[in-house]
C-alpha atoms as a PDB file:
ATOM      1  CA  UNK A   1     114.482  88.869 167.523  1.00  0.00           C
ATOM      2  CA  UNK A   2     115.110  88.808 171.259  1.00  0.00           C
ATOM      3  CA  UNK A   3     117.793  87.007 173.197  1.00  0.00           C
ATOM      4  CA  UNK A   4     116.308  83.864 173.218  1.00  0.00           C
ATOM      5  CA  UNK A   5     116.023  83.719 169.422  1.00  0.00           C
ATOM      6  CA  UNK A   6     119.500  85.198 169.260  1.00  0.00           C
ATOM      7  CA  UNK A   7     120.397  82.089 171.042  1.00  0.00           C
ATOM      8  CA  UNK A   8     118.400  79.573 169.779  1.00  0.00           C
ATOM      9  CA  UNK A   9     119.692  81.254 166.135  1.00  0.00           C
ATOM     10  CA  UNK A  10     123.200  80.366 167.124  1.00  0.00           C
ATOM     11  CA  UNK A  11     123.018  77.385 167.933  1.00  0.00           C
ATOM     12  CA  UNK A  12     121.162  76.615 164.870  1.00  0.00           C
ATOM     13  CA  UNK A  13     123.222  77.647 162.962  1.00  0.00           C
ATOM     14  CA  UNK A  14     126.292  76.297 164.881  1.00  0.00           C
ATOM     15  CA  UNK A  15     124.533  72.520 163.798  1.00  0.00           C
ATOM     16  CA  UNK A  16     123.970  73.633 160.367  1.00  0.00           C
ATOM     17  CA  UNK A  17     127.329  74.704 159.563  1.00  0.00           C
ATOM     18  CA  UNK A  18     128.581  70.948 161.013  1.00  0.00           C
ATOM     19  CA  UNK A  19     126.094  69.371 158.763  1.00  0.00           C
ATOM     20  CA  UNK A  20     126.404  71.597 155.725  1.00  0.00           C
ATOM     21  CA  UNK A  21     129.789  72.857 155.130  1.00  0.00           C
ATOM     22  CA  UNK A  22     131.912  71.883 152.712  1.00  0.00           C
ATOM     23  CA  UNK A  23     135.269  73.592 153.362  1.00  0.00           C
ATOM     24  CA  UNK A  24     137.093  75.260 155.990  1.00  0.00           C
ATOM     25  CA  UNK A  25     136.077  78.162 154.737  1.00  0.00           C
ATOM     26  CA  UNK A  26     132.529  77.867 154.934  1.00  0.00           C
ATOM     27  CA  UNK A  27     132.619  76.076 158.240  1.00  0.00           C
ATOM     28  CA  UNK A  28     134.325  80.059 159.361  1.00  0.00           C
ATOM     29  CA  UNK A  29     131.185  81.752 157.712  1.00  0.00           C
ATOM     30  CA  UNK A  30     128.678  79.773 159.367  1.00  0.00           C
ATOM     31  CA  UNK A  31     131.062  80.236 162.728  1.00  0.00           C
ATOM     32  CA  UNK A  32     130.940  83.896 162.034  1.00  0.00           C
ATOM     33  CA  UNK A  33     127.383  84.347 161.141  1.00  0.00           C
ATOM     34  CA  UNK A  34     126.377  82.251 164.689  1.00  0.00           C
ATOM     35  CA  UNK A  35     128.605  84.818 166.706  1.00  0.00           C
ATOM     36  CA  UNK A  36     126.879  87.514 165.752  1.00  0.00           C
ATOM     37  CA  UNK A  37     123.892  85.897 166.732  1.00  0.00           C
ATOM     38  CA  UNK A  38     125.791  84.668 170.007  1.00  0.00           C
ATOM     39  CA  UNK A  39     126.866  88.163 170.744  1.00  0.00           C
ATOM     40  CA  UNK A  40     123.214  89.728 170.518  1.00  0.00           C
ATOM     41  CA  UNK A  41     121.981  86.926 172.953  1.00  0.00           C
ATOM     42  CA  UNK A  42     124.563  87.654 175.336  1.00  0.00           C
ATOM     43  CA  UNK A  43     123.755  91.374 174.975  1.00  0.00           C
ATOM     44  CA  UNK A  44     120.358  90.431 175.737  1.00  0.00           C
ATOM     45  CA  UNK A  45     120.938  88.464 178.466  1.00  0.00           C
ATOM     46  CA  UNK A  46     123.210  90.979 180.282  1.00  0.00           C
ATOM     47  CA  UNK A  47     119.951  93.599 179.873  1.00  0.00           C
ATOM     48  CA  UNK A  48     117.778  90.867 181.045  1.00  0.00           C
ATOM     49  CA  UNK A  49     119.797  89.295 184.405  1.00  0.00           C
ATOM     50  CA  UNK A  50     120.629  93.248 184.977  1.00  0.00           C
ATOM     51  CA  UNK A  51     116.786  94.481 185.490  1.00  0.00           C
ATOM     52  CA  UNK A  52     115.977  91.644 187.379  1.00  0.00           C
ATOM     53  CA  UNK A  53     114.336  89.818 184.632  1.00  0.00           C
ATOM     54  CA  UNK A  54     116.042  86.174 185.237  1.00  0.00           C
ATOM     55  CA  UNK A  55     115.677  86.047 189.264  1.00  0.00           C
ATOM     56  CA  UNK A  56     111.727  85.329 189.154  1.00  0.00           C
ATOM     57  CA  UNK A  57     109.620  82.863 186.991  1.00  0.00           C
ATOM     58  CA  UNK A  58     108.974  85.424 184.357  1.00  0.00           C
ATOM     59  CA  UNK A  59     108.122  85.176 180.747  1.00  0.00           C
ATOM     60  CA  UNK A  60     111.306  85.889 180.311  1.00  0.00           C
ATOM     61  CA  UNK A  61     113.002  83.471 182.191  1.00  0.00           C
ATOM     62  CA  UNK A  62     110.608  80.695 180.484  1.00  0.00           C
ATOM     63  CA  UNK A  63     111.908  82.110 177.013  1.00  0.00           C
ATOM     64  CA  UNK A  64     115.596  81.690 178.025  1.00  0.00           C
ATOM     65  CA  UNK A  65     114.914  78.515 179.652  1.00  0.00           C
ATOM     66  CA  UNK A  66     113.069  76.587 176.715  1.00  0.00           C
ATOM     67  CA  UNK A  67     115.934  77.735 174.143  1.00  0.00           C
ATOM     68  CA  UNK A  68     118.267  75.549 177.173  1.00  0.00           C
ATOM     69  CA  UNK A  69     120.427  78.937 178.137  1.00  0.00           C
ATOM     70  CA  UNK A  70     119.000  78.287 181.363  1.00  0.00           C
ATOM     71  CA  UNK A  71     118.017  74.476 182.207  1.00  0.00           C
ATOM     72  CA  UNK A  72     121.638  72.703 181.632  1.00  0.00           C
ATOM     73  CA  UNK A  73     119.997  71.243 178.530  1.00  0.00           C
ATOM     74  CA  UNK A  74     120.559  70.974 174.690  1.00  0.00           C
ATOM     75  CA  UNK A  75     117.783  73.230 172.817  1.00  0.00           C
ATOM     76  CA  UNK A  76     116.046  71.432 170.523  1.00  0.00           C
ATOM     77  CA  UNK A  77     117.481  72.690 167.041  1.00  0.00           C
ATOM     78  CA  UNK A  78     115.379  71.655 163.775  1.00  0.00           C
ATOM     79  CA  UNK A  79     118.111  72.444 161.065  1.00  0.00           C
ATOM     80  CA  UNK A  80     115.902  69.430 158.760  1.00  0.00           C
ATOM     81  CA  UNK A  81     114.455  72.367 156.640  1.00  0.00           C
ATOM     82  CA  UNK A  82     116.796  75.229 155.738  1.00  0.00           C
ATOM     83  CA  UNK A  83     116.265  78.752 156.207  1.00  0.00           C
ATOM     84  CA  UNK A  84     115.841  81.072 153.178  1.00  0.00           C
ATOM     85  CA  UNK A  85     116.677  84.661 152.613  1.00  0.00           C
ATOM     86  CA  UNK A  86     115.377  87.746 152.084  1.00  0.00           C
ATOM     87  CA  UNK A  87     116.369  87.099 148.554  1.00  0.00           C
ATOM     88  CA  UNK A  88     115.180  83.494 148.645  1.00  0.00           C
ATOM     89  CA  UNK A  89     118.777  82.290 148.965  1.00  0.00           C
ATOM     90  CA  UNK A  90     118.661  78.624 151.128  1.00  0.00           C
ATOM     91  CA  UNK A  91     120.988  79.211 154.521  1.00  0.00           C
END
């Protein structure tokens, strides 16, 4: 994945633990599992904005942009059909 997906991950996430957990402590597992994405993203980003990556229309920039890290904007986040595992295990 790069940043972008890292972000758009997290935030995917983010809306399926609000629509999908049942207790407290699942809503801290999704939580959890999103930061990790949310960490890699900003990991990425830092690489990105620090080679110069972000300062000119690049494919780059476009990637970040149409996840909405960089437009102001919600991403658009399809959470409608669940993620499965690499053991086939629904997210």
């Amino acid at each position: 994945m790069n940043g972008p997906e890292h972000y758009a991950e997290a935030e995917r996430i983010m809306q399926l633990g609000q629509s999908r957990a049942e207790s407290h402590e699942d809503e801290a597992v999704f939580a959890a599992w999103a930061q990790v994405h949310a960490t890699l993203a900003l990991a990425a980003a830092t690489i990105d904005a620090g080679s110069g990556q972000l300062s000119a229309d690049t494919a780059t920039t476009r990637s970040w942009s149409d996840v909405g890290a960089l437009a102001g904007r919600p991403p658009v986040v399809d959470v409608s059909e669940p993620r499965r595992g690499a053991g086939g295990e629904r997210w």
